[in-house]
Protein backbone atom coordinates (compact mmCIF):
# COMPACT_ATOMS: atom_id res chain seq x y z
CA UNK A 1 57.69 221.01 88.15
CA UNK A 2 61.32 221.91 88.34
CA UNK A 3 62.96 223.66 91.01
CA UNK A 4 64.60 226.41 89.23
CA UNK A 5 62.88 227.19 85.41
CA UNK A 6 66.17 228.08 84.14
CA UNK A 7 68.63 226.16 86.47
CA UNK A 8 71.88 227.20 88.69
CA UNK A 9 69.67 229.72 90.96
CA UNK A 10 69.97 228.57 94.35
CA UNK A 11 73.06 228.33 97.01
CA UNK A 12 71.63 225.59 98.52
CA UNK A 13 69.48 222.44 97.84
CA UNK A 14 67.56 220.37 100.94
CA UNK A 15 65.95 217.43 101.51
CA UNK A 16 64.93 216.12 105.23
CA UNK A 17 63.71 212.90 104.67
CA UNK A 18 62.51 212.85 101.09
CA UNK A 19 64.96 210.83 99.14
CA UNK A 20 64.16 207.78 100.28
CA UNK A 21 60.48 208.02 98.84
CA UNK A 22 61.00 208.81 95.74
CA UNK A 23 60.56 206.69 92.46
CA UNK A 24 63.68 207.63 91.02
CA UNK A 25 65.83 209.24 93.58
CA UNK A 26 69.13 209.69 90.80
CA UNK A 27 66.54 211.91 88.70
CA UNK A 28 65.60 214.13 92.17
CA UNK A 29 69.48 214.12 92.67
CA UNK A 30 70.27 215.24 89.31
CA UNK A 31 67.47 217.84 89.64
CA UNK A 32 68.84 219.10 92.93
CA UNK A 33 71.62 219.67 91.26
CA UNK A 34 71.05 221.23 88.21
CA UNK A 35 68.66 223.76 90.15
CA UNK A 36 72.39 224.86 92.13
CA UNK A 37 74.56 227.41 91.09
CA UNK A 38 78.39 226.62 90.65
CA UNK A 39 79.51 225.77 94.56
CA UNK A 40 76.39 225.15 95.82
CA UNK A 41 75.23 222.94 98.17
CA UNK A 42 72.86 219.79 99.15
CA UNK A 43 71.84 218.68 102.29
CA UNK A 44 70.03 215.37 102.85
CA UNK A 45 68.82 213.51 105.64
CA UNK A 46 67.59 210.06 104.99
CA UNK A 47 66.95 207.69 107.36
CA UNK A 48 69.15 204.92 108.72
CA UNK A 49 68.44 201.07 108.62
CA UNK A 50 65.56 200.54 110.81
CA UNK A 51 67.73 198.43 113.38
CA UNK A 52 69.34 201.91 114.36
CA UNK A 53 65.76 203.14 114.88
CA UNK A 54 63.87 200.81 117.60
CA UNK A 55 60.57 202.27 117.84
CA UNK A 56 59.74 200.84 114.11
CA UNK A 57 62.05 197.96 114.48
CA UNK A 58 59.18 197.61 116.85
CA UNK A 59 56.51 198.21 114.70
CA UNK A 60 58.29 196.45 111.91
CA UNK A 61 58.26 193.25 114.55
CA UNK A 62 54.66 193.30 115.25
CA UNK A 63 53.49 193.58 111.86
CA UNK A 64 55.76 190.74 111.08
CA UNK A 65 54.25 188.74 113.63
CA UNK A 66 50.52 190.00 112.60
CA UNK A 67 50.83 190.05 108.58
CA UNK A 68 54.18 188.19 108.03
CA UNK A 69 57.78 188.27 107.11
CA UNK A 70 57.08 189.69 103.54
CA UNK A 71 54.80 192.27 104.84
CA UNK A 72 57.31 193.01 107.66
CA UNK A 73 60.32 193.63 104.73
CA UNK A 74 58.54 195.89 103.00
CA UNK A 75 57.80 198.30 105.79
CA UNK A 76 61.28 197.69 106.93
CA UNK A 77 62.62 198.39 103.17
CA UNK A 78 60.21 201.43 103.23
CA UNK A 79 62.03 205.20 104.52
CA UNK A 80 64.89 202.39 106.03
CA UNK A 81 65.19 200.69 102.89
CA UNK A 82 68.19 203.82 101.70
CA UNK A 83 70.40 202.36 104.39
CA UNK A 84 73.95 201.89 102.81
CA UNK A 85 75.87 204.65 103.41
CA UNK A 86 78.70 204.36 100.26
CA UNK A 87 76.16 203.40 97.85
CA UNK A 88 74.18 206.68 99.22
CA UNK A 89 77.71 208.43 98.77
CA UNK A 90 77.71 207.08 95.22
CA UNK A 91 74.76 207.92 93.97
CA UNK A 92 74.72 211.32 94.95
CA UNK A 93 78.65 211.86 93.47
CA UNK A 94 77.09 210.04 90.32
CA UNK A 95 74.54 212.91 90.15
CA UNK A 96 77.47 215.70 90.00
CA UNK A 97 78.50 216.34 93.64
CA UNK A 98 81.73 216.50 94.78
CA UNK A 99 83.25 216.47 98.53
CA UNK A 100 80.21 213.78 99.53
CA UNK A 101 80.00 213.14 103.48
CA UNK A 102 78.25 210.92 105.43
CA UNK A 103 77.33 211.12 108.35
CA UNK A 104 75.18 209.25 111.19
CA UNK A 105 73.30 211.08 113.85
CA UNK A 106 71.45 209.43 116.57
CA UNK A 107 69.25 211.82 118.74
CA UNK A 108 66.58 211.15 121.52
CA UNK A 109 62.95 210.48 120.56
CA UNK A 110 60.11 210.60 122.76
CA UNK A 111 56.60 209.66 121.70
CA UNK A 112 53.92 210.97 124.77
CA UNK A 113 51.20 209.10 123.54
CA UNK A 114 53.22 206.01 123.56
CA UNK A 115 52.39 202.95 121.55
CA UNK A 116 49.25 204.11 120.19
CA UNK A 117 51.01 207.19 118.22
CA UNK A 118 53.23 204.87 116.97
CA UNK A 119 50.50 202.65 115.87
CA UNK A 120 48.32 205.09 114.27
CA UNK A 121 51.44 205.82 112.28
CA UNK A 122 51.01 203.02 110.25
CA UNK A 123 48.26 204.85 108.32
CA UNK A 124 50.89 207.17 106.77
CA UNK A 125 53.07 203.86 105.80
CA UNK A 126 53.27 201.56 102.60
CA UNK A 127 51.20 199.40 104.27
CA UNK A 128 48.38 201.74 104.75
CA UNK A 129 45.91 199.90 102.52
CA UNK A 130 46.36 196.78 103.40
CA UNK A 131 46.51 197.69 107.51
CA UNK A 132 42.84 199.27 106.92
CA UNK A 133 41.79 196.29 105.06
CA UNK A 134 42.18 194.03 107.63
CA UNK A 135 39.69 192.88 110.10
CA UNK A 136 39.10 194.43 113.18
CA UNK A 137 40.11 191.24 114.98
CA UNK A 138 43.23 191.15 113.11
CA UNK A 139 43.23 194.91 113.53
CA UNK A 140 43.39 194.79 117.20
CA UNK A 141 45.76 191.72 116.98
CA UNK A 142 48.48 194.17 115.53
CA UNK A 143 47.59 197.00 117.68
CA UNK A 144 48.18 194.83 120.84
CA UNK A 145 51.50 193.14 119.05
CA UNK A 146 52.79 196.98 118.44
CA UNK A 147 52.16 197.62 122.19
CA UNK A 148 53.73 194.87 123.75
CA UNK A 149 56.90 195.12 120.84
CA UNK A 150 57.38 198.60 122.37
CA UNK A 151 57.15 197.56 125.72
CA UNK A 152 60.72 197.85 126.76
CA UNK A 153 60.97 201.75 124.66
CA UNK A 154 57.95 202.34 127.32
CA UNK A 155 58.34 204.44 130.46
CA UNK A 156 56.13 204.56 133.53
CA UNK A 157 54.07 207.44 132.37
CA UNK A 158 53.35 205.32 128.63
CA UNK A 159 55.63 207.44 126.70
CA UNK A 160 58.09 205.52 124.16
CA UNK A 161 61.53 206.51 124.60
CA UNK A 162 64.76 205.70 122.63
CA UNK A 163 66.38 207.24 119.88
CA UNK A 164 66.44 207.47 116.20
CA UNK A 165 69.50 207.65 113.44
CA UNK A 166 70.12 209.84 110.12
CA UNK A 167 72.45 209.63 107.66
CA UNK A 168 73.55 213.30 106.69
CA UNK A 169 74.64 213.98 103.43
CA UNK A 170 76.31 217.07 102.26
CA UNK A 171 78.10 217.72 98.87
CA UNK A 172 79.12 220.87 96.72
């Protein structure tokens, strides 16, 4: 459904962390903007490469070392996989922005259930199906290999602490 029925209604256009999931992220773009009026704005967040985000570096790790390389790249290419910050710039002045920044931002992250949260995160990833498929040996294999991958991010009370990075896009 579009945003706006007739188009150029809104000051400002948003997405936190969408753009890297969608199908065909020049279509949302162009969307996005068609939906603005004249002078209006987009925001995006989307994340950066998952190097510059070590709690799933982790978790990348430890399914790598679990499922394998190829299943490791495809989690890695998964919300990380938008991680080129001109071609980002590009495709969103391609869509019909002008004055295109971008930015990284790293902030803090704390996860106080620790390895476990991060684990049971997997069940909201592109791996999803094929994590509950596996056996609960195998199962509990990966489980174990995301706790001890996190083990230096872990603090004395279990908590996983480090920080996470964003590339911030914003365009009239």
């Amino acid at each position: 459904m579009p945003l706006a029925a007739t188009g150029a209604s809104f000051d400002v256009a948003c997405c936190q962390h969408g753009l890297e999931f969608f199908p065909d992220r020049p279509g949302a773009l162009a969307e996005m903007r068609r939906a603005l009026r004249p002078g209006g704005r987009v925001g995006l967040a989307v994340w950066a490469g998952v190097e510059m985000c070590p709690p799933f570096a982790a978790l990348r790790d430890a399914i790598g070392e679990v499922m394998g390389i190829e299943a490791a790249e495809r989690y890695a290419r998964g919300p990380w996989g938008l991680h080129a910050p001109r071609a980002l710039a590009d495709m969103v002045t391609a869509a019909g922005f002008a004055e295109v920044s971008v930015d990284e931002i790293t902030r803090p992250v704390r996860f106080e259930a620790g390895a476990a949260q991060l684990d049971r995160s997997l069940a909201g990833s592109g791996l999803a199906a094929e994590i509950g498929a596996l056996s609960i040996d195998m199962r509990a294999a990966l489980a174990s290999a995301v706790a001890e991958m996190l083990r230096s991010l872990t603090d004395r009370s279990g908590a996983i602490v480090s920080h996470l990075t964003s590339q911030i896009v914003l365009a009239v």
